[in-house]
PDB file of N, CA and C in Angstrom:
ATOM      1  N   UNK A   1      20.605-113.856-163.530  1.00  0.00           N
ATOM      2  CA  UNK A   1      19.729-113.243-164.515  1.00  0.00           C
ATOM      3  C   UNK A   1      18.321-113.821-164.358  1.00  0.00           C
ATOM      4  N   UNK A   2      17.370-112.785-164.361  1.00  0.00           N
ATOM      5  CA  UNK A   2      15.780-113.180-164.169  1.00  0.00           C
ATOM      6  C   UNK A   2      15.741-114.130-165.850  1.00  0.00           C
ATOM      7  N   UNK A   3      14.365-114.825-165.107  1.00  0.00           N
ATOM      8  CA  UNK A   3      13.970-115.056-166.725  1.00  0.00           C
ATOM      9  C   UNK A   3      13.545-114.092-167.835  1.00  0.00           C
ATOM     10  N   UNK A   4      12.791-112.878-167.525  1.00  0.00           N
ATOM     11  CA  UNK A   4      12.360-112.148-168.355  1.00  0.00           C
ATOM     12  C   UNK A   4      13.274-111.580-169.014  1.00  0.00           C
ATOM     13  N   UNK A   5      14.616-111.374-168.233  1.00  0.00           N
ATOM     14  CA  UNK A   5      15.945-111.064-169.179  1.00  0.00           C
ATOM     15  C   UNK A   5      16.324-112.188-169.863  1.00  0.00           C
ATOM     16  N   UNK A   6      16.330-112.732-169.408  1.00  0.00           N
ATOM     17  CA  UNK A   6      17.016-114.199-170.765  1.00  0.00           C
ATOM     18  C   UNK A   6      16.011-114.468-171.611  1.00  0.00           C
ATOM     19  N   UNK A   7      15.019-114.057-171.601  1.00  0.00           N
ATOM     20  CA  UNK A   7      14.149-114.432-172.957  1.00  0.00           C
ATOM     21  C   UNK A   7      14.088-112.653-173.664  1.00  0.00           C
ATOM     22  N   UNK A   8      14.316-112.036-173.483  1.00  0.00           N
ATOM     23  CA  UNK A   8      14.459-110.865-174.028  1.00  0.00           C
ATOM     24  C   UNK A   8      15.937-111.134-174.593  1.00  0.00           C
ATOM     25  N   UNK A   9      16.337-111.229-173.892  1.00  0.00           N
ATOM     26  CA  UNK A   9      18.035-111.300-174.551  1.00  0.00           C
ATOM     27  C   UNK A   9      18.030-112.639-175.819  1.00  0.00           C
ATOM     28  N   UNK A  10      17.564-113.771-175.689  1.00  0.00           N
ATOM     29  CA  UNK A  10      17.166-114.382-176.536  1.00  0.00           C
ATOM     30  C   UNK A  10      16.473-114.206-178.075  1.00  0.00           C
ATOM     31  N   UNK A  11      15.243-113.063-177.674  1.00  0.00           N
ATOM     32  CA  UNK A  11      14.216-112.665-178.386  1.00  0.00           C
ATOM     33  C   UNK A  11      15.156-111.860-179.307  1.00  0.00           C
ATOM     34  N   UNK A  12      16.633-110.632-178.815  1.00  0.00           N
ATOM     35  CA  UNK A  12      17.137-109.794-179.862  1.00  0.00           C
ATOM     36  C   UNK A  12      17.794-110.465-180.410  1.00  0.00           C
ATOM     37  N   UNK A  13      18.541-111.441-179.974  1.00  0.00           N
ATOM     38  CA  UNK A  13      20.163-112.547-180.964  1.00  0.00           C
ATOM     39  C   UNK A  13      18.807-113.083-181.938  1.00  0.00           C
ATOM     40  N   UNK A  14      17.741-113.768-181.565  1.00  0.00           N
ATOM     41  CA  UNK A  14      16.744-114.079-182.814  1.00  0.00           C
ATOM     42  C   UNK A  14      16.643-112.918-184.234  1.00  0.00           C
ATOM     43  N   UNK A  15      16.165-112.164-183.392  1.00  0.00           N
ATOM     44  CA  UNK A  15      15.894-110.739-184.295  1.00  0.00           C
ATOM     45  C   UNK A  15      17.019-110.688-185.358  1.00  0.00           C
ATOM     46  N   UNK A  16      18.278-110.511-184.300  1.00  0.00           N
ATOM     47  CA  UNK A  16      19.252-109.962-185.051  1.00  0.00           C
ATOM     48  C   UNK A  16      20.158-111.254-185.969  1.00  0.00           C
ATOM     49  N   UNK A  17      19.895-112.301-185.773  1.00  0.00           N
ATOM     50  CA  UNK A  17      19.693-113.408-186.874  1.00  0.00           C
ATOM     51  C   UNK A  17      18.872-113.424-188.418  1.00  0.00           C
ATOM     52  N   UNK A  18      17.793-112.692-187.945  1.00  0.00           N
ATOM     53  CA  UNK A  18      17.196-112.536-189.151  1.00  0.00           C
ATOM     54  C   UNK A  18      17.467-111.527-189.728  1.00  0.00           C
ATOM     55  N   UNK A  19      17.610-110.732-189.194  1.00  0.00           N
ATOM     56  CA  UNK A  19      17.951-109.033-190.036  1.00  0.00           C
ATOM     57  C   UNK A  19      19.126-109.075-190.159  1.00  0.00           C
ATOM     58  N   UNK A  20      19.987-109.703-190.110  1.00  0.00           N
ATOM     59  CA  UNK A  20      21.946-109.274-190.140  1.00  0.00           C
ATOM     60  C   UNK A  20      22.217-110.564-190.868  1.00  0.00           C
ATOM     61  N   UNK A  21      22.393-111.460-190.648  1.00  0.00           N
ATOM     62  CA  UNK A  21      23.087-113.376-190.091  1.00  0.00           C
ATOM     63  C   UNK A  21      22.561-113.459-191.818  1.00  0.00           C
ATOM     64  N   UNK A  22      21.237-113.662-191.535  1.00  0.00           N
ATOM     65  CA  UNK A  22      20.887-114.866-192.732  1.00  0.00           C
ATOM     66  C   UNK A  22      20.942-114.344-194.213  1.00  0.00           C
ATOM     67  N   UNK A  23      20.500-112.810-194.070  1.00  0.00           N
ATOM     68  CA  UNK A  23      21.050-112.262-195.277  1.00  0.00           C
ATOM     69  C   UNK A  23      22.345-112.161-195.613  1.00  0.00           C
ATOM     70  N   UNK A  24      23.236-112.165-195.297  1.00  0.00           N
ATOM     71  CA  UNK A  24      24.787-111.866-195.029  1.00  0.00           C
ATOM     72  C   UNK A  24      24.667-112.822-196.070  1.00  0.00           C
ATOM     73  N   UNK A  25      24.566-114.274-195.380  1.00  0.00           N
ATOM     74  CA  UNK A  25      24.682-115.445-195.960  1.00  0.00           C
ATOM     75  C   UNK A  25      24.352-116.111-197.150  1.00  0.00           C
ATOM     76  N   UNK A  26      23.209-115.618-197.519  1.00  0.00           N
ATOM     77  CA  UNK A  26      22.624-115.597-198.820  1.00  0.00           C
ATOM     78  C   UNK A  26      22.923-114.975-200.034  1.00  0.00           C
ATOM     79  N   UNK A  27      23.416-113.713-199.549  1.00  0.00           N
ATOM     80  CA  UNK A  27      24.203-112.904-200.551  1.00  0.00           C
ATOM     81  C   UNK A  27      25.865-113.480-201.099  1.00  0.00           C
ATOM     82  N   UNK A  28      26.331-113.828-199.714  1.00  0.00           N
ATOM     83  CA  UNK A  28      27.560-114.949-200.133  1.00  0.00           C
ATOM     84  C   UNK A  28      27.471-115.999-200.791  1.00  0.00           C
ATOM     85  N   UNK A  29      26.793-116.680-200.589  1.00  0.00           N
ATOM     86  CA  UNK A  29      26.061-118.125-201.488  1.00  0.00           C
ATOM     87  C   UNK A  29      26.052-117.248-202.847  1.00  0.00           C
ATOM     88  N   UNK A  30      25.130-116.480-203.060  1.00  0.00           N
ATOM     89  CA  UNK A  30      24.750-116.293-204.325  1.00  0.00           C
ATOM     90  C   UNK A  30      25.842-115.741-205.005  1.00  0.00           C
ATOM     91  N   UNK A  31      27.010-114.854-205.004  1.00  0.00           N
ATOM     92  CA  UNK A  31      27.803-114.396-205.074  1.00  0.00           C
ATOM     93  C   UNK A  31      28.646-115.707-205.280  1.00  0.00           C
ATOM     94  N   UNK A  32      29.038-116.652-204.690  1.00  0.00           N
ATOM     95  CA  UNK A  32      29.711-117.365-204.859  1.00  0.00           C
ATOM     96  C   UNK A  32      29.353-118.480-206.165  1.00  0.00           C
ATOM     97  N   UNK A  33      28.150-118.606-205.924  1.00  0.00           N
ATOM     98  CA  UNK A  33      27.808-119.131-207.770  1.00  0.00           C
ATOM     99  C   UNK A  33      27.806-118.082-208.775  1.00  0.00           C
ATOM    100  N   UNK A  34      27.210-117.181-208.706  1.00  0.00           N
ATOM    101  CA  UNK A  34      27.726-116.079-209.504  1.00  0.00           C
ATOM    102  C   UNK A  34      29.523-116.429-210.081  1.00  0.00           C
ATOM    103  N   UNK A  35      30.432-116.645-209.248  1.00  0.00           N
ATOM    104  CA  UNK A  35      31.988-116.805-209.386  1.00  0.00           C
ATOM    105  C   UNK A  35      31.812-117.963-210.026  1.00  0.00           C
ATOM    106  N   UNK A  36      31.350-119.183-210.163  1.00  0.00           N
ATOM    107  CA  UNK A  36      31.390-120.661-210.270  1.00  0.00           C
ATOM    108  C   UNK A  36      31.126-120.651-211.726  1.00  0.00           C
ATOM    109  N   UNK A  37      29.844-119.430-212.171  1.00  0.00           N
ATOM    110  CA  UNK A  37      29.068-119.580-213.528  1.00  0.00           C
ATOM    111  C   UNK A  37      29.774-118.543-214.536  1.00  0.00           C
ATOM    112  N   UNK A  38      30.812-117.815-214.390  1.00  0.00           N
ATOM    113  CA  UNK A  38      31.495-117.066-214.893  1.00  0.00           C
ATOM    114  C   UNK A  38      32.316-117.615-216.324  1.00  0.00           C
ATOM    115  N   UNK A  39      32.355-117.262-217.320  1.00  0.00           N
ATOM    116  CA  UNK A  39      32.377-118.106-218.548  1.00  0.00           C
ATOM    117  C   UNK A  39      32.972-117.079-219.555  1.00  0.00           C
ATOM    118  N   UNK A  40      33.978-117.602-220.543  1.00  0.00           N
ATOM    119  CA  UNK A  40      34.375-116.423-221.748  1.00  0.00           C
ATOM    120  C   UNK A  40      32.943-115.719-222.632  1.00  0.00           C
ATOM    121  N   UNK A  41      33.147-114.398-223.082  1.00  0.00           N
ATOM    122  CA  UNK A  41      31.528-113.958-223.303  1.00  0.00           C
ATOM    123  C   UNK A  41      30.882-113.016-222.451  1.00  0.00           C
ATOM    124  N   UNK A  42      30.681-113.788-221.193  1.00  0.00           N
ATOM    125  CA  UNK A  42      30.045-112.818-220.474  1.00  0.00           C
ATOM    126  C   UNK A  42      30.622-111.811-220.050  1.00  0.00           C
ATOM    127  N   UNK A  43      29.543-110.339-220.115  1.00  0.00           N
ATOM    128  CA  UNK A  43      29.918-108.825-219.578  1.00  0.00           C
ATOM    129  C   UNK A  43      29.792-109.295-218.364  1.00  0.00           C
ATOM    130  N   UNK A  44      30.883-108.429-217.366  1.00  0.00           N
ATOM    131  CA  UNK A  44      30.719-108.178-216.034  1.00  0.00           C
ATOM    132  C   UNK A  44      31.149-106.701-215.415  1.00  0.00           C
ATOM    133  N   UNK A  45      30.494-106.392-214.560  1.00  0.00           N
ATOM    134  CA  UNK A  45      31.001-104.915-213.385  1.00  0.00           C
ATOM    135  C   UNK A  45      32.089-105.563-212.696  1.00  0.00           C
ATOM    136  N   UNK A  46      32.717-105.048-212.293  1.00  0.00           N
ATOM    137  CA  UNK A  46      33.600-105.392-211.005  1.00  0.00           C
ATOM    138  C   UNK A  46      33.063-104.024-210.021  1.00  0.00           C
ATOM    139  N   UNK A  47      33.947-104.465-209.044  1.00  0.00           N
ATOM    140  CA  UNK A  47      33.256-103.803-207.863  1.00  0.00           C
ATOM    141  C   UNK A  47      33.867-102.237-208.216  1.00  0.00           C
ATOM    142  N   UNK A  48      34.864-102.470-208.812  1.00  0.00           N
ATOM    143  CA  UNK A  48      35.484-100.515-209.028  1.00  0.00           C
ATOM    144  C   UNK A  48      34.936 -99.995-209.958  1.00  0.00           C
ATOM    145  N   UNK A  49      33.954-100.538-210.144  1.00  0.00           N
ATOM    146  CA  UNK A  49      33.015 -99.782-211.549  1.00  0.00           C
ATOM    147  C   UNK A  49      33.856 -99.563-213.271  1.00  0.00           C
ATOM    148  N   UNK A  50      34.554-101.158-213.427  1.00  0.00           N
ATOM    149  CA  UNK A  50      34.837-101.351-214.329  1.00  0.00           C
ATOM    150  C   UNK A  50      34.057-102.520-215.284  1.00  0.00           C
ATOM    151  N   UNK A  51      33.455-102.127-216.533  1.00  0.00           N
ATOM    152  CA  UNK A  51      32.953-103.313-217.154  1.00  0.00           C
ATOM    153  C   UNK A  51      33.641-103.577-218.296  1.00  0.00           C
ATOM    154  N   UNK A  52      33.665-104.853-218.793  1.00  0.00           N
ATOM    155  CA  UNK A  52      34.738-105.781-219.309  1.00  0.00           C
ATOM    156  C   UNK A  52      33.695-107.335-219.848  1.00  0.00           C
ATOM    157  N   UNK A  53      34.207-107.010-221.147  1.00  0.00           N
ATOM    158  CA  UNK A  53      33.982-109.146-221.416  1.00  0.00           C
ATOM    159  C   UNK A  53      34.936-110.059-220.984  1.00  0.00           C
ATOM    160  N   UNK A  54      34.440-111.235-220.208  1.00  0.00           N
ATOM    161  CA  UNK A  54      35.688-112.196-219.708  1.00  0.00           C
ATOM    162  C   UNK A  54      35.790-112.848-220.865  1.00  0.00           C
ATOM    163  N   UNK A  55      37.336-112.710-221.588  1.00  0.00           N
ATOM    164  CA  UNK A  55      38.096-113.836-222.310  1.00  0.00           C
ATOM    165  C   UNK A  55      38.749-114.914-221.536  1.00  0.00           C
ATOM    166  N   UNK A  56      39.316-114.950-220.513  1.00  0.00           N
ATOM    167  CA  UNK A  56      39.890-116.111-219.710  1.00  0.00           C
ATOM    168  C   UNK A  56      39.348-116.359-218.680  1.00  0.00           C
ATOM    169  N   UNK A  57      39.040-117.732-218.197  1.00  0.00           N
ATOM    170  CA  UNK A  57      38.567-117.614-216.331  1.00  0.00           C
ATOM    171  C   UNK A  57      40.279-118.862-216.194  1.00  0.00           C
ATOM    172  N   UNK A  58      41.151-118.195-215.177  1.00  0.00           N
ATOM    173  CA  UNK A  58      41.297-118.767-214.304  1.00  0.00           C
ATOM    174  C   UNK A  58      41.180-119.515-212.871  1.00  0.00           C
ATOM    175  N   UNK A  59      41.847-120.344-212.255  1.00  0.00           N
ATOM    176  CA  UNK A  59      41.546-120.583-210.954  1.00  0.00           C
ATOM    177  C   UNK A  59      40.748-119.427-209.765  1.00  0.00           C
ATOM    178  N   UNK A  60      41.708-117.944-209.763  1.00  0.00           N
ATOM    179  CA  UNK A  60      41.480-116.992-208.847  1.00  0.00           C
ATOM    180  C   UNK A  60      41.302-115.869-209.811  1.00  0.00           C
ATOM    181  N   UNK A  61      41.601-115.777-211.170  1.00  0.00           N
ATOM    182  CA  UNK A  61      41.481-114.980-211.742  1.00  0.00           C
ATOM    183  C   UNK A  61      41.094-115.032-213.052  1.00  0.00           C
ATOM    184  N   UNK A  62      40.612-113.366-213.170  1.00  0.00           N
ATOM    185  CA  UNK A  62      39.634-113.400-215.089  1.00  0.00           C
ATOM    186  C   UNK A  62      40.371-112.224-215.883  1.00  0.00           C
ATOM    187  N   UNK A  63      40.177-112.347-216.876  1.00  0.00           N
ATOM    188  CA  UNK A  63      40.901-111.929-217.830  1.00  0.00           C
ATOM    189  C   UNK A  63      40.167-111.093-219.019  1.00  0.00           C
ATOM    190  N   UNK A  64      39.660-109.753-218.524  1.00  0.00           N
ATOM    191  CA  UNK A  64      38.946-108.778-218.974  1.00  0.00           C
ATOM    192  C   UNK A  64      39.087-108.018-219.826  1.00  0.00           C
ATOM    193  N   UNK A  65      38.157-108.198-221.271  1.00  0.00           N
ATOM    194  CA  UNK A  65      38.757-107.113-222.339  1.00  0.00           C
ATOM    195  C   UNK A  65      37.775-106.143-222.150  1.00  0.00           C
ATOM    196  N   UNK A  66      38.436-104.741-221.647  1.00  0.00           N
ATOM    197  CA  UNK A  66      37.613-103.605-221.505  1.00  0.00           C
ATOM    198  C   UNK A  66      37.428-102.908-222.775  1.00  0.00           C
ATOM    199  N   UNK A  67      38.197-103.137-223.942  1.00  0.00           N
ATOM    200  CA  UNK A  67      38.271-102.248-224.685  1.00  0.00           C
ATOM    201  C   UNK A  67      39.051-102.893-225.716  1.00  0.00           C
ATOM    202  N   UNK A  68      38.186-102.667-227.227  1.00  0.00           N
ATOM    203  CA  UNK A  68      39.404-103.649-227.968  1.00  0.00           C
ATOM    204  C   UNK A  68      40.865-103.596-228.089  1.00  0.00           C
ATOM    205  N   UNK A  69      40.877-104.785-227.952  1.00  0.00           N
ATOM    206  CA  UNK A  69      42.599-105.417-227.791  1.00  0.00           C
ATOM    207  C   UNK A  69      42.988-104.561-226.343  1.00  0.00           C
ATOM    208  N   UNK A  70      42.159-104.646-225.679  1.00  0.00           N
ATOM    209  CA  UNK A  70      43.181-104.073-224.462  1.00  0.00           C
ATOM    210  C   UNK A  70      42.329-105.526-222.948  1.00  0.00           C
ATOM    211  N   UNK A  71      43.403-106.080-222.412  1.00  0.00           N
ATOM    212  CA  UNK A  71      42.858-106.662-221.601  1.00  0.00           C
ATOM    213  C   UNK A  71      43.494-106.689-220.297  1.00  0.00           C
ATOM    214  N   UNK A  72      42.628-106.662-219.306  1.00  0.00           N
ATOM    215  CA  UNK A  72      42.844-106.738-217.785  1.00  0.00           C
ATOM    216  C   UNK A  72      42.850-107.863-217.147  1.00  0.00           C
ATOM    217  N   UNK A  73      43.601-107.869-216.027  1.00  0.00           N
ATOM    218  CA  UNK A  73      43.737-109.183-215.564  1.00  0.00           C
ATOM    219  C   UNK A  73      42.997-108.306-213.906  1.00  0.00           C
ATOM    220  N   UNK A  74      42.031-109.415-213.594  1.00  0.00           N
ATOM    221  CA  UNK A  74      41.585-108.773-212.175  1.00  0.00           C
ATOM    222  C   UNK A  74      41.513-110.236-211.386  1.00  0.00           C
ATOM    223  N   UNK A  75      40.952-109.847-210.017  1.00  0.00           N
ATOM    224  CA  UNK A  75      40.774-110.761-209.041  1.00  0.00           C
ATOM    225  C   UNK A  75      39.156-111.272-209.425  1.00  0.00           C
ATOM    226  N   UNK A  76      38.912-112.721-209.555  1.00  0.00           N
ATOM    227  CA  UNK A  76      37.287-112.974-209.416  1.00  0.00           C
ATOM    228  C   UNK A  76      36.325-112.635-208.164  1.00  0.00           C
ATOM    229  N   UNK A  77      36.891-112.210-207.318  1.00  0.00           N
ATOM    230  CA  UNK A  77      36.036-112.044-206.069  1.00  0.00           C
ATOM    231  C   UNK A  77      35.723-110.835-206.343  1.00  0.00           C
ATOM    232  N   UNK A  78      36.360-109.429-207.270  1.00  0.00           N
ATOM    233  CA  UNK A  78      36.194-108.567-207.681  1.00  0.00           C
ATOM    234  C   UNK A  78      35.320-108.010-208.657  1.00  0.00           C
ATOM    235  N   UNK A  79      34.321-109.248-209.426  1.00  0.00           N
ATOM    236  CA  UNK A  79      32.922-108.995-210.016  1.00  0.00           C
ATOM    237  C   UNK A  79      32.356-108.736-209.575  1.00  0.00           C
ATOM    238  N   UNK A  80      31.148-107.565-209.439  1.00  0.00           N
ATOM    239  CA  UNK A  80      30.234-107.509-208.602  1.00  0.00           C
ATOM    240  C   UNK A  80      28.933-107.997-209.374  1.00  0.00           C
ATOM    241  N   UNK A  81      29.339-108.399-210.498  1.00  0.00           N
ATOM    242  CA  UNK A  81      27.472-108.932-211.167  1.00  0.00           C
ATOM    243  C   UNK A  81      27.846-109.123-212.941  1.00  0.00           C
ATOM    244  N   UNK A  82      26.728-109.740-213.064  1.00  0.00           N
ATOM    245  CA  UNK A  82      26.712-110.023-214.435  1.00  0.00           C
ATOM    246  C   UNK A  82      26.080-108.800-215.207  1.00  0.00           C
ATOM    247  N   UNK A  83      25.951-108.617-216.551  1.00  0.00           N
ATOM    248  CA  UNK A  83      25.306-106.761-216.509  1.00  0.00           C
ATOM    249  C   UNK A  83      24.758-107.977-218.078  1.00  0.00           C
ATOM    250  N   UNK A  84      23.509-107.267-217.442  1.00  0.00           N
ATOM    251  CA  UNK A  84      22.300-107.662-217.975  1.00  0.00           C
ATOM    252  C   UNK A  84      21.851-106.746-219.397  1.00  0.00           C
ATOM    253  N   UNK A  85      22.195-107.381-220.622  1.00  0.00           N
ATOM    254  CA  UNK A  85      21.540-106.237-221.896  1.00  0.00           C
ATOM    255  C   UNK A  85      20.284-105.754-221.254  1.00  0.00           C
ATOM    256  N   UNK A  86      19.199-106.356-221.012  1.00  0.00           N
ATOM    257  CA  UNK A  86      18.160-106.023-220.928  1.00  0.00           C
ATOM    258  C   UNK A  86      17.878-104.752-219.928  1.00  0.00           C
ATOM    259  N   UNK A  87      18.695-104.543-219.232  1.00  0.00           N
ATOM    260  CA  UNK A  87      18.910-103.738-217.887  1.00  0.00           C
ATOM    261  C   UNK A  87      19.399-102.508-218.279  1.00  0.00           C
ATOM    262  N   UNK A  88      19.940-102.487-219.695  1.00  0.00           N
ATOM    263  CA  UNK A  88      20.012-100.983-220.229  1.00  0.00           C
ATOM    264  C   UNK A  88      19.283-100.327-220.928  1.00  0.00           C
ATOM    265  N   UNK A  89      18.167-100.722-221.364  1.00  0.00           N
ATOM    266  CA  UNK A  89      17.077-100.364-222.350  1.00  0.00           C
ATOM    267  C   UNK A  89      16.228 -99.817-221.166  1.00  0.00           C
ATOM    268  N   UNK A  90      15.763 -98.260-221.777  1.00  0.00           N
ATOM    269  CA  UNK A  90      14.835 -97.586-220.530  1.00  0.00           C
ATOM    270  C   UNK A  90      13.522 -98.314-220.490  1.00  0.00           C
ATOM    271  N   UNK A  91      12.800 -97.918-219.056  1.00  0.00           N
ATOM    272  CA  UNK A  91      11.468 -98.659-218.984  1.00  0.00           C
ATOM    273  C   UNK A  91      10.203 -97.508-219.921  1.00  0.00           C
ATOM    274  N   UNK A  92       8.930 -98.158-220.158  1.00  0.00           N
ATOM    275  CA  UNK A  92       8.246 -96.943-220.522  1.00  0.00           C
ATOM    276  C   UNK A  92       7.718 -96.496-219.601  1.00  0.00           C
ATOM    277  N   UNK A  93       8.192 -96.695-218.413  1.00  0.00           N
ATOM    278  CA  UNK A  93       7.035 -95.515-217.179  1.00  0.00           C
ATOM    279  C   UNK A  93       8.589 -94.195-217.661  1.00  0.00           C
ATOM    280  N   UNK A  94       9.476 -94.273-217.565  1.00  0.00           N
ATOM    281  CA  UNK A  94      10.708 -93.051-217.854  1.00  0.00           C
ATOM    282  C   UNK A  94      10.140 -91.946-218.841  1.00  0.00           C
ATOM    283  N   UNK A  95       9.123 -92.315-219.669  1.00  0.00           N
ATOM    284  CA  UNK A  95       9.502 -91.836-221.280  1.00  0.00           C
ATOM    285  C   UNK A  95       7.982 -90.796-220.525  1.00  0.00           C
ATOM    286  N   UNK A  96       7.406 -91.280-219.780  1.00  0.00           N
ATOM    287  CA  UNK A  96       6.074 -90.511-219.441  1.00  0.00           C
ATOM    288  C   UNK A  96       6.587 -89.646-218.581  1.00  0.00           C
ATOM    289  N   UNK A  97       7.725 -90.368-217.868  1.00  0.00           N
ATOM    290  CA  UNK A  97       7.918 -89.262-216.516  1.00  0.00           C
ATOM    291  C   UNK A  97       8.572 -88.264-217.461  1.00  0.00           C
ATOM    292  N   UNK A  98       9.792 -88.381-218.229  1.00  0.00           N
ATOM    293  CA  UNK A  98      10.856 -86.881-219.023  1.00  0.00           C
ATOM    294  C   UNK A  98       9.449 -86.279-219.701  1.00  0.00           C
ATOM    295  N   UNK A  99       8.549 -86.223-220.159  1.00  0.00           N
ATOM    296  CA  UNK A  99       6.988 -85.881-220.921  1.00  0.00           C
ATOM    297  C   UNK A  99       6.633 -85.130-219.538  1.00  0.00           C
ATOM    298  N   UNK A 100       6.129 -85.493-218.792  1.00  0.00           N
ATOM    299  CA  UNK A 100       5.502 -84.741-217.230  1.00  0.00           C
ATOM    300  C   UNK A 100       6.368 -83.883-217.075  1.00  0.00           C
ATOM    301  N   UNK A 101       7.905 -83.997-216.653  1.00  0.00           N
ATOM    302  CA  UNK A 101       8.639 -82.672-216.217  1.00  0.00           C
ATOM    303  C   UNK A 101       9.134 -81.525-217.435  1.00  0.00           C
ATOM    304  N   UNK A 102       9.021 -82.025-218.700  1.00  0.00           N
ATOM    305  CA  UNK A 102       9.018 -81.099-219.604  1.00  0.00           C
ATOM    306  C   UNK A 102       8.039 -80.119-219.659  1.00  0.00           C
ATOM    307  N   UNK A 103       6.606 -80.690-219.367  1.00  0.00           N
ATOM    308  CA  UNK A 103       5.483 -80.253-219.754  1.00  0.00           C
ATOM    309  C   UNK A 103       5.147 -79.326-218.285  1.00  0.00           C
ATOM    310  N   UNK A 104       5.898 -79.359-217.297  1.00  0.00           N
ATOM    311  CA  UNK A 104       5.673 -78.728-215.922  1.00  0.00           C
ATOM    312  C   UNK A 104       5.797 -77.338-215.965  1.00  0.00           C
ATOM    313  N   UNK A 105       4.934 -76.478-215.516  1.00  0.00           N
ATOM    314  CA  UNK A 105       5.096 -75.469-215.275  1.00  0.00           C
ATOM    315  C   UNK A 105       6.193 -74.835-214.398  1.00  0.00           C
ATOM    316  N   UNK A 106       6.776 -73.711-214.189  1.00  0.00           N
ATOM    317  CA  UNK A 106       8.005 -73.408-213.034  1.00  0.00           C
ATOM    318  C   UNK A 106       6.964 -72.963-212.373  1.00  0.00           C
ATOM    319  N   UNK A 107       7.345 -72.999-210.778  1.00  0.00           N
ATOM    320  CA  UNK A 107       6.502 -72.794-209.818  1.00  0.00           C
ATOM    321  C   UNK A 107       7.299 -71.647-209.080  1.00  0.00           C
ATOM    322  N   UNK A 108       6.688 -70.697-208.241  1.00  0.00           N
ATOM    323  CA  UNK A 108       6.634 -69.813-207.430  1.00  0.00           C
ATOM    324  C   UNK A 108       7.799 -68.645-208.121  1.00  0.00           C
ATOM    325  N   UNK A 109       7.891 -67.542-208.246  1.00  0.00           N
ATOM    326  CA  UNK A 109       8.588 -66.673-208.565  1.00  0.00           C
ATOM    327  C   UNK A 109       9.782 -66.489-208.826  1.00  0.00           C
ATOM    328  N   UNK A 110       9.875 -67.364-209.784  1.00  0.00           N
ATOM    329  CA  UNK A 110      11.453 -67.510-210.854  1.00  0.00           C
ATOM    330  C   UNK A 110      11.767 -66.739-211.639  1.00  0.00           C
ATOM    331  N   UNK A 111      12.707 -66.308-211.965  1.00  0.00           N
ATOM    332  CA  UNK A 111      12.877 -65.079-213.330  1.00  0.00           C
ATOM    333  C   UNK A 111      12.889 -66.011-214.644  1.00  0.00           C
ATOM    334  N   UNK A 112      12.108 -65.156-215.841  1.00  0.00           N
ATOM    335  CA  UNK A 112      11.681 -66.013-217.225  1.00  0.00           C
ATOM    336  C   UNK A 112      13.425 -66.911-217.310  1.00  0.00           C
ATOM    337  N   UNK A 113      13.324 -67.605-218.163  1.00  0.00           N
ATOM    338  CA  UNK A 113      14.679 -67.832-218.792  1.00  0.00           C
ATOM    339  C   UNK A 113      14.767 -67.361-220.249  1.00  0.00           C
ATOM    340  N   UNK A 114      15.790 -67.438-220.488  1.00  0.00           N
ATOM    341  CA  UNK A 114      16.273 -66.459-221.603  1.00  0.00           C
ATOM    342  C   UNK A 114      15.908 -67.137-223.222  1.00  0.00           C
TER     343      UNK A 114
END
């Protein structure tokens, strides 16, 4: 192999270290304290798009009341996040945008609506 190939070939495993490798990794880390900080109280998603307050943390597993008096037992690797109150309250750029498309004219040759 020339040199100009081994430093090219070098140059993409770099590349592809940064764009693939290190994020991978970071997201696992964080994810994995995410699992560590998990506590009775807190709302969580799981990854099947179920949300639930944890009443129990076990070793490998949590103990999810989806619904009063009804509780689930799931896998912890199966949270996908903590669900944030604040994260359900709309923003005010929303309240301008539903105002703009109300207020929009129909464009190009539509029949009235009724």
């Amino acid at each position: 192999m020339d040199p100009g190939s081994l430093l090219m070939l070098m140059i993409v495993m770099i590349i592809f270290y940064f764009v693939l490798v290190r994020p991978q990794k970071k997201r696992a880390l964080e994810h994995a304290a995410l699992l560590r900080t998990l506590a009775p109280g807190d709302e969580v998603l799981t990854i099947g798009g179920v949300y639930g307050f944890v009443n129990r943390v076990e070793e490998d597993v949590l103990f999810l009341e989806v619904s009063e008096g009804i509780e689930v037992r799931v896998s912890k690797q199966s949270v996908s996040r903590k669900v944030d109150d604040s994260a359900d309250e709309p923003d005010e750029g929303v309240e301008e945008l539903e105002s703009t498309v109300e207020d929009a004219e129909p464009e190009g040759n539509l029949p009235p609506s009724p």
